[in-house]
PDB file of N, CA and C in Angstrom:
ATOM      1  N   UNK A   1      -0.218  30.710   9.557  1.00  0.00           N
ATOM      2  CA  UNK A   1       0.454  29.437   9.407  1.00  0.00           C
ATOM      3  C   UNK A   1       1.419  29.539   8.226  1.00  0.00           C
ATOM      4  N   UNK A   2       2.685  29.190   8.535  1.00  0.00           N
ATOM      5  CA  UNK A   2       3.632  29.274   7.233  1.00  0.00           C
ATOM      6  C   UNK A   2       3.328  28.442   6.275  1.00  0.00           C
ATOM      7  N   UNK A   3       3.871  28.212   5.030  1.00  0.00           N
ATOM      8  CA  UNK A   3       3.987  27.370   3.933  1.00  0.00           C
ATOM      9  C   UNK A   3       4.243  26.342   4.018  1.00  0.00           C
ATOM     10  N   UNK A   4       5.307  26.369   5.154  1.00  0.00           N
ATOM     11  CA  UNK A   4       5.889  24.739   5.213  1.00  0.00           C
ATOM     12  C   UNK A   4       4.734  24.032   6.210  1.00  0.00           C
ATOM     13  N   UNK A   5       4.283  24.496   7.258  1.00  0.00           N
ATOM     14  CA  UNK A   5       3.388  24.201   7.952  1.00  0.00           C
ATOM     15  C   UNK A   5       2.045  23.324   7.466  1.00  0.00           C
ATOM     16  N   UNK A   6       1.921  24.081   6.533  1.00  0.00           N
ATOM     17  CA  UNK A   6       0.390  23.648   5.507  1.00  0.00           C
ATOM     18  C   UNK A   6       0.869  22.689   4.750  1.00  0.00           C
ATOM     19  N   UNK A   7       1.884  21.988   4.271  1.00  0.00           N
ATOM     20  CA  UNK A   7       2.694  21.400   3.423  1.00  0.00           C
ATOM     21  C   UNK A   7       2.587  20.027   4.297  1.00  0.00           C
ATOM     22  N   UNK A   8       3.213  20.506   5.620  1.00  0.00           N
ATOM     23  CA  UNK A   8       3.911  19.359   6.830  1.00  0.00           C
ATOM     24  C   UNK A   8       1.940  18.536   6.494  1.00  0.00           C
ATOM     25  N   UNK A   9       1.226  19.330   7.172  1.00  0.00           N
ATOM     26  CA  UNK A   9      -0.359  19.125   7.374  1.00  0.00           C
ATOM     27  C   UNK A   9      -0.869  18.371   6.167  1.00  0.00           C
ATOM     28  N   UNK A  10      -1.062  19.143   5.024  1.00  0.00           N
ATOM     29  CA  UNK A  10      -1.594  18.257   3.948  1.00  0.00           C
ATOM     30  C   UNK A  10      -0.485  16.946   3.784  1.00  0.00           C
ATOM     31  N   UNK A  11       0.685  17.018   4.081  1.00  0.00           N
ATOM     32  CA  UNK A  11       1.506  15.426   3.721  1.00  0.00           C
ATOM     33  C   UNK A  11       0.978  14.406   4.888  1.00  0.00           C
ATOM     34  N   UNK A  12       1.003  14.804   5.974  1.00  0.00           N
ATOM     35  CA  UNK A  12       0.481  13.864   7.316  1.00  0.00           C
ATOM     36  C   UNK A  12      -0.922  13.444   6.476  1.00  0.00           C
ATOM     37  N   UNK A  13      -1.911  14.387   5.934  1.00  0.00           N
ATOM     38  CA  UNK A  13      -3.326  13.877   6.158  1.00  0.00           C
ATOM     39  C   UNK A  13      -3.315  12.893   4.737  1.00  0.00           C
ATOM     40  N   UNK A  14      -2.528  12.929   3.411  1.00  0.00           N
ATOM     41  CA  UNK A  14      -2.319  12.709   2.350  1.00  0.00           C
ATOM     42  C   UNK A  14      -1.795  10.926   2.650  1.00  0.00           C
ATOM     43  N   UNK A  15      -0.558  11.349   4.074  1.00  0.00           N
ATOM     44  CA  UNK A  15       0.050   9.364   4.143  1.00  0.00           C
ATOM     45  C   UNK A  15      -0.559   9.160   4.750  1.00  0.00           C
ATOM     46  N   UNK A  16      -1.775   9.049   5.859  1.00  0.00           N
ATOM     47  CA  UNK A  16      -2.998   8.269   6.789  1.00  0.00           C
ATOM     48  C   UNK A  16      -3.449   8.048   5.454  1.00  0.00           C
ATOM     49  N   UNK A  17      -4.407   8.642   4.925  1.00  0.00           N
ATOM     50  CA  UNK A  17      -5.316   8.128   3.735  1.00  0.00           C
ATOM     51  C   UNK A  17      -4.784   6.866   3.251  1.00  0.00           C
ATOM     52  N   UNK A  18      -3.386   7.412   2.457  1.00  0.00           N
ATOM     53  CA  UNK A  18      -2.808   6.513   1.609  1.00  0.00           C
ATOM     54  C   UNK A  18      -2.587   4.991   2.586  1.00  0.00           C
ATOM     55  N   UNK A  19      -1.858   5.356   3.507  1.00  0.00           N
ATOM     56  CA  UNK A  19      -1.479   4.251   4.618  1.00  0.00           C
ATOM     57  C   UNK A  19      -3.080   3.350   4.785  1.00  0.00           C
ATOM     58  N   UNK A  20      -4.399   4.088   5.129  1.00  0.00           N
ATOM     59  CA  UNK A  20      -5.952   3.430   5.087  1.00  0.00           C
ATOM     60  C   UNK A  20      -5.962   2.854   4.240  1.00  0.00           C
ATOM     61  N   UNK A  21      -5.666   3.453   2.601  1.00  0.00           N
ATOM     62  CA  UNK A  21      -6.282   2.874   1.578  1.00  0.00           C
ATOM     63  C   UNK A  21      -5.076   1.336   1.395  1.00  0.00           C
ATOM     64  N   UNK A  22      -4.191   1.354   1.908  1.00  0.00           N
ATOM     65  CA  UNK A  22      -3.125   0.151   1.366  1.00  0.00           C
ATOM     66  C   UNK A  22      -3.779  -1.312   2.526  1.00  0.00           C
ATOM     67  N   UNK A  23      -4.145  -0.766   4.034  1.00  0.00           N
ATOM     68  CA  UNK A  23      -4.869  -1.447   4.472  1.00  0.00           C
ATOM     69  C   UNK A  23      -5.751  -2.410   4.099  1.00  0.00           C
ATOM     70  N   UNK A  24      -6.757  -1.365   3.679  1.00  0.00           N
ATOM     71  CA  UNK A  24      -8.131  -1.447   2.979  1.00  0.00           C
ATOM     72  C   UNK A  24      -7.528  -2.706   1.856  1.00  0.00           C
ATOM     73  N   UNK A  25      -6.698  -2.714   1.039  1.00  0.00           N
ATOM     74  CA  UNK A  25      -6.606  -3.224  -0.121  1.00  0.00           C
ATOM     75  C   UNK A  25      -6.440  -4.642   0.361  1.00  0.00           C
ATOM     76  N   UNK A  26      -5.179  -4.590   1.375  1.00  0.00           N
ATOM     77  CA  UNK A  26      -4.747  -5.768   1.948  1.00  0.00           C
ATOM     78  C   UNK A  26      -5.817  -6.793   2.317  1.00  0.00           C
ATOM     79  N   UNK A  27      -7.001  -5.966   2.869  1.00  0.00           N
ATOM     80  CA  UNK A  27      -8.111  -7.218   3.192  1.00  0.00           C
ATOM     81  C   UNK A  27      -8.581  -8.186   1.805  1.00  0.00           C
ATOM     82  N   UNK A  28      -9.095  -7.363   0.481  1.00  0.00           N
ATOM     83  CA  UNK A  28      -8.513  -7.534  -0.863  1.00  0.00           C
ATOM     84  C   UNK A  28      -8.160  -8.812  -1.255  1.00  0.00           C
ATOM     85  N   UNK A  29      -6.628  -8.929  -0.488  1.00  0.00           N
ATOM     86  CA  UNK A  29      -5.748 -10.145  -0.765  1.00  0.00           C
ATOM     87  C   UNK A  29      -6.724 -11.323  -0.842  1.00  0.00           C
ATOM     88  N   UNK A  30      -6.757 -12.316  -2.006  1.00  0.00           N
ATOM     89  CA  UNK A  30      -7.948 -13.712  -1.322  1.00  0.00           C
ATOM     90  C   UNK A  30      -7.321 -14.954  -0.511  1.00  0.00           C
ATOM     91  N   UNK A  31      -5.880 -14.255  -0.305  1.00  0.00           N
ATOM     92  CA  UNK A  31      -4.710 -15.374   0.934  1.00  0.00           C
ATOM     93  C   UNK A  31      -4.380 -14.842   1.818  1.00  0.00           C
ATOM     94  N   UNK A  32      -4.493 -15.740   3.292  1.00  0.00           N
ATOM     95  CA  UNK A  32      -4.331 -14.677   4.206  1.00  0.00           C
ATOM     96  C   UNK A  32      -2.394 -14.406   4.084  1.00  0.00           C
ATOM     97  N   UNK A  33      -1.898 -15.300   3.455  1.00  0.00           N
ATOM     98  CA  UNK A  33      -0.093 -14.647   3.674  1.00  0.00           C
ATOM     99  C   UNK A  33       0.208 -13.476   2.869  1.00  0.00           C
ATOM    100  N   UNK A  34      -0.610 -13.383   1.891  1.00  0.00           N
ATOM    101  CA  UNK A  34      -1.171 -12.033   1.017  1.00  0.00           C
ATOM    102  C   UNK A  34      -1.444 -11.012   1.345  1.00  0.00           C
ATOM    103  N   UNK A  35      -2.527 -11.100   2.033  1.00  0.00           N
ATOM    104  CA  UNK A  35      -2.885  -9.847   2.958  1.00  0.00           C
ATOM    105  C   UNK A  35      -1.939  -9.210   4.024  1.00  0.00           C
ATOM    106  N   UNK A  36      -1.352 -10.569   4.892  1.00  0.00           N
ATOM    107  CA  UNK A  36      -0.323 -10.420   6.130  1.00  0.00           C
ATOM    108  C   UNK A  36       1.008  -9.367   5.605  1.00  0.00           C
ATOM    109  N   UNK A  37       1.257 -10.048   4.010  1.00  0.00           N
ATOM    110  CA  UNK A  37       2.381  -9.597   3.348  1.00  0.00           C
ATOM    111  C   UNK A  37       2.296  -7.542   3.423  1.00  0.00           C
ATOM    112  N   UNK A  38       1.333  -7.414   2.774  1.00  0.00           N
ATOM    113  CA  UNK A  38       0.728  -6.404   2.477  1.00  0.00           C
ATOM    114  C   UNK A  38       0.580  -5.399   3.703  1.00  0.00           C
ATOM    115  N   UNK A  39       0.269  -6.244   4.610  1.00  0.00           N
ATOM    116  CA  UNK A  39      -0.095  -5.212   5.698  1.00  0.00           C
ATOM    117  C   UNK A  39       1.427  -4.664   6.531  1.00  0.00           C
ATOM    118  N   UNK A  40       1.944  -6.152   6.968  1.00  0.00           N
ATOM    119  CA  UNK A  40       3.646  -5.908   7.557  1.00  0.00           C
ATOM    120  C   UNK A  40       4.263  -5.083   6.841  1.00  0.00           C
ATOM    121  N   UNK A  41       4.746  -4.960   5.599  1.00  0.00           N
ATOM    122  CA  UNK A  41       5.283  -4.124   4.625  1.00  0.00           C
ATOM    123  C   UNK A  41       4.602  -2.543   4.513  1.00  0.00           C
ATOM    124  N   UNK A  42       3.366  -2.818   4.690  1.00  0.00           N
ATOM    125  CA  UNK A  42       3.089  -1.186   4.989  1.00  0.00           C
ATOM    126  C   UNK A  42       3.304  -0.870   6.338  1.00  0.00           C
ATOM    127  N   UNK A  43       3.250  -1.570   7.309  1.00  0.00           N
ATOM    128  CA  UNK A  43       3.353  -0.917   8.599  1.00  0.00           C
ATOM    129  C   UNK A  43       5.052  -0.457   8.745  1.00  0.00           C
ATOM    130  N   UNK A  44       5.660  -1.390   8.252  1.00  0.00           N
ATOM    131  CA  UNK A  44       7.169  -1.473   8.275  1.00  0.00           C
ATOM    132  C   UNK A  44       7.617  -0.116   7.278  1.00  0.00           C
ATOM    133  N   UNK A  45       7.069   0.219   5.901  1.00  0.00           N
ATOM    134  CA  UNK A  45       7.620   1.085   6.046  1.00  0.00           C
ATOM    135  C   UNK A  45       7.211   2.831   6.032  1.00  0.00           C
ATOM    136  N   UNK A  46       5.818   2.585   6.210  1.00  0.00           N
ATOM    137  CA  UNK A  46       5.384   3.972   7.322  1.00  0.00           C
ATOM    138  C   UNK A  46       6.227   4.210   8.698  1.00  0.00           C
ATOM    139  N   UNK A  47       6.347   2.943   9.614  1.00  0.00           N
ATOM    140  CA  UNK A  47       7.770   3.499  10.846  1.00  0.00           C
ATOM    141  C   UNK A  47       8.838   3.926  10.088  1.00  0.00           C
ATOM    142  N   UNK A  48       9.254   2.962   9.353  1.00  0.00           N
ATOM    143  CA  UNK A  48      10.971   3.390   8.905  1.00  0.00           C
ATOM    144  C   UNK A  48      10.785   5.102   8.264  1.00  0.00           C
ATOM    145  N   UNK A  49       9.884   5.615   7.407  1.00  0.00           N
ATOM    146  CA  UNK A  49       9.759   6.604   7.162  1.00  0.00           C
ATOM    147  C   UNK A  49       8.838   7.667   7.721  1.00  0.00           C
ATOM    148  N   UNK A  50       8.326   7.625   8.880  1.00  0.00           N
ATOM    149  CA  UNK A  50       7.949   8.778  10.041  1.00  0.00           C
ATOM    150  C   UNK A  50       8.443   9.952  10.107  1.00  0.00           C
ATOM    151  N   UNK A  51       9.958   9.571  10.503  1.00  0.00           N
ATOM    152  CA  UNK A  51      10.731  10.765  10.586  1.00  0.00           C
ATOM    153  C   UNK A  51      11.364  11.700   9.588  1.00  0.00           C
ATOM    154  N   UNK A  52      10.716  11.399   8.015  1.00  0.00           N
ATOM    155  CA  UNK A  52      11.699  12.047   7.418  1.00  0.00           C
ATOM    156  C   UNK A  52      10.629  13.910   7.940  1.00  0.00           C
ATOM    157  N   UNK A  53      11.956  14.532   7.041  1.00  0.00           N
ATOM    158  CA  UNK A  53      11.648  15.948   7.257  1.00  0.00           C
ATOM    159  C   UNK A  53      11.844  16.388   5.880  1.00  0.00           C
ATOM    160  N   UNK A  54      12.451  16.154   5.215  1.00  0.00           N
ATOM    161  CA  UNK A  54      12.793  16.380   3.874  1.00  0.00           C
ATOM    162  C   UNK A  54      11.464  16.609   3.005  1.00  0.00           C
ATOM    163  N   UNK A  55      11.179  17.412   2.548  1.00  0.00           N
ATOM    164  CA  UNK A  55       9.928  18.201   1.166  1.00  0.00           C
ATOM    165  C   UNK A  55       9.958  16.948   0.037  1.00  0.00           C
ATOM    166  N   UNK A  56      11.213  16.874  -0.638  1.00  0.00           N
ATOM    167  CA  UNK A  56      11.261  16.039  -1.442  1.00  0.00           C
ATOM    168  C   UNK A  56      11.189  14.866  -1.146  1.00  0.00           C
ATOM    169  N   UNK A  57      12.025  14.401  -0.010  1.00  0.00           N
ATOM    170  CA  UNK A  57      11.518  12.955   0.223  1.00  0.00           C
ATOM    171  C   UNK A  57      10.252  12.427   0.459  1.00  0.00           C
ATOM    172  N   UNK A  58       9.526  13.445   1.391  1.00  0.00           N
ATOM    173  CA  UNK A  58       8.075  13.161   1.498  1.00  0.00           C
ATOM    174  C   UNK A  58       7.307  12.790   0.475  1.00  0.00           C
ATOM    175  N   UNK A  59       7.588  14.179  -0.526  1.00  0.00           N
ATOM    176  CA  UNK A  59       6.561  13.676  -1.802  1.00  0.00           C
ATOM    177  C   UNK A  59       7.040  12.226  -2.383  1.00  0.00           C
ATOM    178  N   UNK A  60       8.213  12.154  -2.405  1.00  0.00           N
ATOM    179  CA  UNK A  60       8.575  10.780  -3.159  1.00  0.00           C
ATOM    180  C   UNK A  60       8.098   9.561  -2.692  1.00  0.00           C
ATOM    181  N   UNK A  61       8.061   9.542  -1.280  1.00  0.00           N
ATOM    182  CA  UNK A  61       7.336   8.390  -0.632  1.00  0.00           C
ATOM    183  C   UNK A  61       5.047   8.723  -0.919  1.00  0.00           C
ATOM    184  N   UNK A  62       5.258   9.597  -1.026  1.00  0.00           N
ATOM    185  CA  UNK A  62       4.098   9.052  -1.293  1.00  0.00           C
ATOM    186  C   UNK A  62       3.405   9.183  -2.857  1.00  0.00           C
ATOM    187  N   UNK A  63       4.237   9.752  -3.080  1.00  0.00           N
ATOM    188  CA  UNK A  63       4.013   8.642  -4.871  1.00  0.00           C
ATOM    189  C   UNK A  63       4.422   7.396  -4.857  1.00  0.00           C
ATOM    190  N   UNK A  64       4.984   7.113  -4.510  1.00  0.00           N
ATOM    191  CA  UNK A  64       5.285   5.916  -4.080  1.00  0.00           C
ATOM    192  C   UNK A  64       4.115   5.262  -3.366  1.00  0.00           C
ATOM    193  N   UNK A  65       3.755   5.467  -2.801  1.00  0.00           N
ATOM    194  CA  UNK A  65       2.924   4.807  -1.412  1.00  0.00           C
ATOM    195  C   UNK A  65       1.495   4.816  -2.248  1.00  0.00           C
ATOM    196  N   UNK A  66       1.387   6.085  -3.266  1.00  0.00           N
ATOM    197  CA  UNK A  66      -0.152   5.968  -4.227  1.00  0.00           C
ATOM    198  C   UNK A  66       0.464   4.764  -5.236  1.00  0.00           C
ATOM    199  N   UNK A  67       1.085   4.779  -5.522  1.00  0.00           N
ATOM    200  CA  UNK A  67       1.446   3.671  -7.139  1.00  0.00           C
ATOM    201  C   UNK A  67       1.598   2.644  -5.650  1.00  0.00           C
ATOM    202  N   UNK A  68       2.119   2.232  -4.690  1.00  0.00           N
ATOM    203  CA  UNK A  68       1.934   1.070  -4.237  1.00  0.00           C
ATOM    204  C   UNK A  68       0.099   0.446  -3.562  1.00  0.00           C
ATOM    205  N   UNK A  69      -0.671   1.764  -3.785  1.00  0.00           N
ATOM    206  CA  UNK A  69      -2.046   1.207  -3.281  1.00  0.00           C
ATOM    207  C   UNK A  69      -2.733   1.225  -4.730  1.00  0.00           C
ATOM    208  N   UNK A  70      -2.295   1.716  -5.936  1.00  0.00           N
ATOM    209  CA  UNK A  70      -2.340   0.930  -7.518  1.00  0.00           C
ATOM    210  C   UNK A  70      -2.543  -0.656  -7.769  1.00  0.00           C
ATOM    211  N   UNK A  71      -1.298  -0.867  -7.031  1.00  0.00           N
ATOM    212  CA  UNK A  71      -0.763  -2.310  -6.949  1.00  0.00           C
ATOM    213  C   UNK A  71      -1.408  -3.631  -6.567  1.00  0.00           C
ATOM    214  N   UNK A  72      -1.585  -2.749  -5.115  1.00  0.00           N
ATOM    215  CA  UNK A  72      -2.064  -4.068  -4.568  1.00  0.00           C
ATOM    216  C   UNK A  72      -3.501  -4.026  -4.766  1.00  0.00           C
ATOM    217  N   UNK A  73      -4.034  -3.172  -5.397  1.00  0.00           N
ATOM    218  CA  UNK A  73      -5.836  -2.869  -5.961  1.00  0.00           C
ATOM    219  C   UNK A  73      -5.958  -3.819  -6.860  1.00  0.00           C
ATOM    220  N   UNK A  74      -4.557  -3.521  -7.863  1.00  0.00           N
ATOM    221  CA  UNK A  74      -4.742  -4.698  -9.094  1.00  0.00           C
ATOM    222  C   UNK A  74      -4.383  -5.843  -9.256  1.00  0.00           C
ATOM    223  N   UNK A  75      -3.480  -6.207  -7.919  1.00  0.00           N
ATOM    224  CA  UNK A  75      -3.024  -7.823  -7.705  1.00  0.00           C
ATOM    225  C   UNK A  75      -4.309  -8.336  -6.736  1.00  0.00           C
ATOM    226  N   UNK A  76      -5.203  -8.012  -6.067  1.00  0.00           N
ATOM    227  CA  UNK A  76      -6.012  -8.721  -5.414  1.00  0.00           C
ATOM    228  C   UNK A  76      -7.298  -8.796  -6.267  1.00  0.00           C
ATOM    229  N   UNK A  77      -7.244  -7.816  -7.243  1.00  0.00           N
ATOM    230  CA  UNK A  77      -8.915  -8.078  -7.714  1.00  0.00           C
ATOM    231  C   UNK A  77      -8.079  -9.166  -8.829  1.00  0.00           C
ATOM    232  N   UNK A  78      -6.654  -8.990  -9.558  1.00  0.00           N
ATOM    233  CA  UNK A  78      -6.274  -9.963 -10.517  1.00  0.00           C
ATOM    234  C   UNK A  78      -6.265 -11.976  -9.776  1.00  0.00           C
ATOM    235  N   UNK A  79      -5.497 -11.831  -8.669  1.00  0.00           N
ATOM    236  CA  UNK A  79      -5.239 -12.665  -7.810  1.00  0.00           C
ATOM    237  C   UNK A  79      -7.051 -13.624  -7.518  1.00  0.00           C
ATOM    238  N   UNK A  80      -7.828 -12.445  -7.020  1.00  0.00           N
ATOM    239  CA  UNK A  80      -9.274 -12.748  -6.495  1.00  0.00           C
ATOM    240  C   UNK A  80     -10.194 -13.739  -7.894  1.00  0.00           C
ATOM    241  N   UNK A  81      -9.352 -13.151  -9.402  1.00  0.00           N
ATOM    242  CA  UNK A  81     -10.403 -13.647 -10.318  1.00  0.00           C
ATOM    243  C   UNK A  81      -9.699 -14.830 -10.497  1.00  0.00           C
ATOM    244  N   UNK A  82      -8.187 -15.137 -10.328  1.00  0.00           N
ATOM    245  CA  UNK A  82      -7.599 -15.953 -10.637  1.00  0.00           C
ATOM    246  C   UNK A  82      -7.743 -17.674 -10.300  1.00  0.00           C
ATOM    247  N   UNK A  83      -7.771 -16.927  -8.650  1.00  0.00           N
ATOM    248  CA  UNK A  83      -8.562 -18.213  -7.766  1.00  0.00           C
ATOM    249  C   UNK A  83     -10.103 -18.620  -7.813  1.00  0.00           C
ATOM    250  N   UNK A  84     -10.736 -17.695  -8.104  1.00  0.00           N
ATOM    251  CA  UNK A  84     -12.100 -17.862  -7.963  1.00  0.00           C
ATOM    252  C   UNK A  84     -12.634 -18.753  -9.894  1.00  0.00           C
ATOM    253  N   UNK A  85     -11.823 -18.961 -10.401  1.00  0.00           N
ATOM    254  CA  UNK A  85     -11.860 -19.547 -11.738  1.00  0.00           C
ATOM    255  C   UNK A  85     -11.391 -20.962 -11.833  1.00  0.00           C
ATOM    256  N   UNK A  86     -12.725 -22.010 -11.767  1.00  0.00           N
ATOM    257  CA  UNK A  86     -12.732 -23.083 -11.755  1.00  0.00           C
ATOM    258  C   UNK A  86     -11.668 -24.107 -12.442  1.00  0.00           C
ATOM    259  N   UNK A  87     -11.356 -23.647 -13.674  1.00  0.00           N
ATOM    260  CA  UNK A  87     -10.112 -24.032 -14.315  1.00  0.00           C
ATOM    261  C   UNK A  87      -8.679 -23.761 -14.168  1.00  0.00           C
ATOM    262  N   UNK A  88      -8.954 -22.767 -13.030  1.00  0.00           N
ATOM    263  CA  UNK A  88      -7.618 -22.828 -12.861  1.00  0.00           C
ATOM    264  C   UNK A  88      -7.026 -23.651 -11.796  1.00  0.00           C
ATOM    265  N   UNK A  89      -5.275 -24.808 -11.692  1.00  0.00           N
ATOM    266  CA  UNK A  89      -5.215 -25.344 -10.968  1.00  0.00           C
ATOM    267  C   UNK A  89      -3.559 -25.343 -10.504  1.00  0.00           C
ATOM    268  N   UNK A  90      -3.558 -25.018  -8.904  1.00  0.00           N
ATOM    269  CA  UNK A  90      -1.847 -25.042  -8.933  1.00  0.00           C
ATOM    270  C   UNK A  90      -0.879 -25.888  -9.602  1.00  0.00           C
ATOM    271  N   UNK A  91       0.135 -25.517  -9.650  1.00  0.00           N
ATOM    272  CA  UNK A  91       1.037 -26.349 -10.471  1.00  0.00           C
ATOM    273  C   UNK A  91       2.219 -27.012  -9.732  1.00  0.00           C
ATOM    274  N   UNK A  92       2.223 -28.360  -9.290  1.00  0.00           N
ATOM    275  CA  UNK A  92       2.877 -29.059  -8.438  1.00  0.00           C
ATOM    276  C   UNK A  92       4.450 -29.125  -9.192  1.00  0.00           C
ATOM    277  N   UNK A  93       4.862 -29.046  -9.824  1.00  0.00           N
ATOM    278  CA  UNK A  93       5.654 -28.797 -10.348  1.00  0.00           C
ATOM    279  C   UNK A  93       6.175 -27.711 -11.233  1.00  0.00           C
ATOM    280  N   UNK A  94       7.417 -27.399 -11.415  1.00  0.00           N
ATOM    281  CA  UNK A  94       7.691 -26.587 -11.813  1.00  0.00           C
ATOM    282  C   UNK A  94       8.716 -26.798 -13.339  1.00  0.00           C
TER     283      UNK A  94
END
């Protein structure tokens, strides 16, 4: 198996994970337009980026794609304590 081959392989098995784990997070969300947000936006841009072929672009999207399942780890458990805290209350105005 060539270099690039093993490369192509570990990046496919590297964006499923990542693509699972952004899923995973989305449930997370404690709103469902939160979660919805989360999930459309990953599905949207795993298609748009399928086809690249590019070495470098690959890796870039999925540093990307790890710092974006960072994100939404720390906006739903931040989000989750936010709401779940009796004192806190929306603000009808702005």
């Amino acid at each position: 198996m060539s270099p690039t081959a093993v490369i192509a392989i570990t990046s496919k098995a590297e964006a499923l994970s990542l693509y699972r784990q952004l899923l995973r997070g989305a449930k997370k969300m404690p709103t469902p337009n939160r979660k919805n947000f989360v999930i459309n936006k990953t599905r949207e841009e795993y298609r748009s980026n399928m086809h690249l072929t590019d070495p470098e672009e690959i890796r870039f999207c999925l540093r990307l794609a790890d710092t974006n399942v960072d994100t939404v780890l720390t906006q739903a458990e931040h989000l989750a304590n936010l709401f779940n805290n009796p004192t806190y209350r929306f603000r009808d105005e702005i």
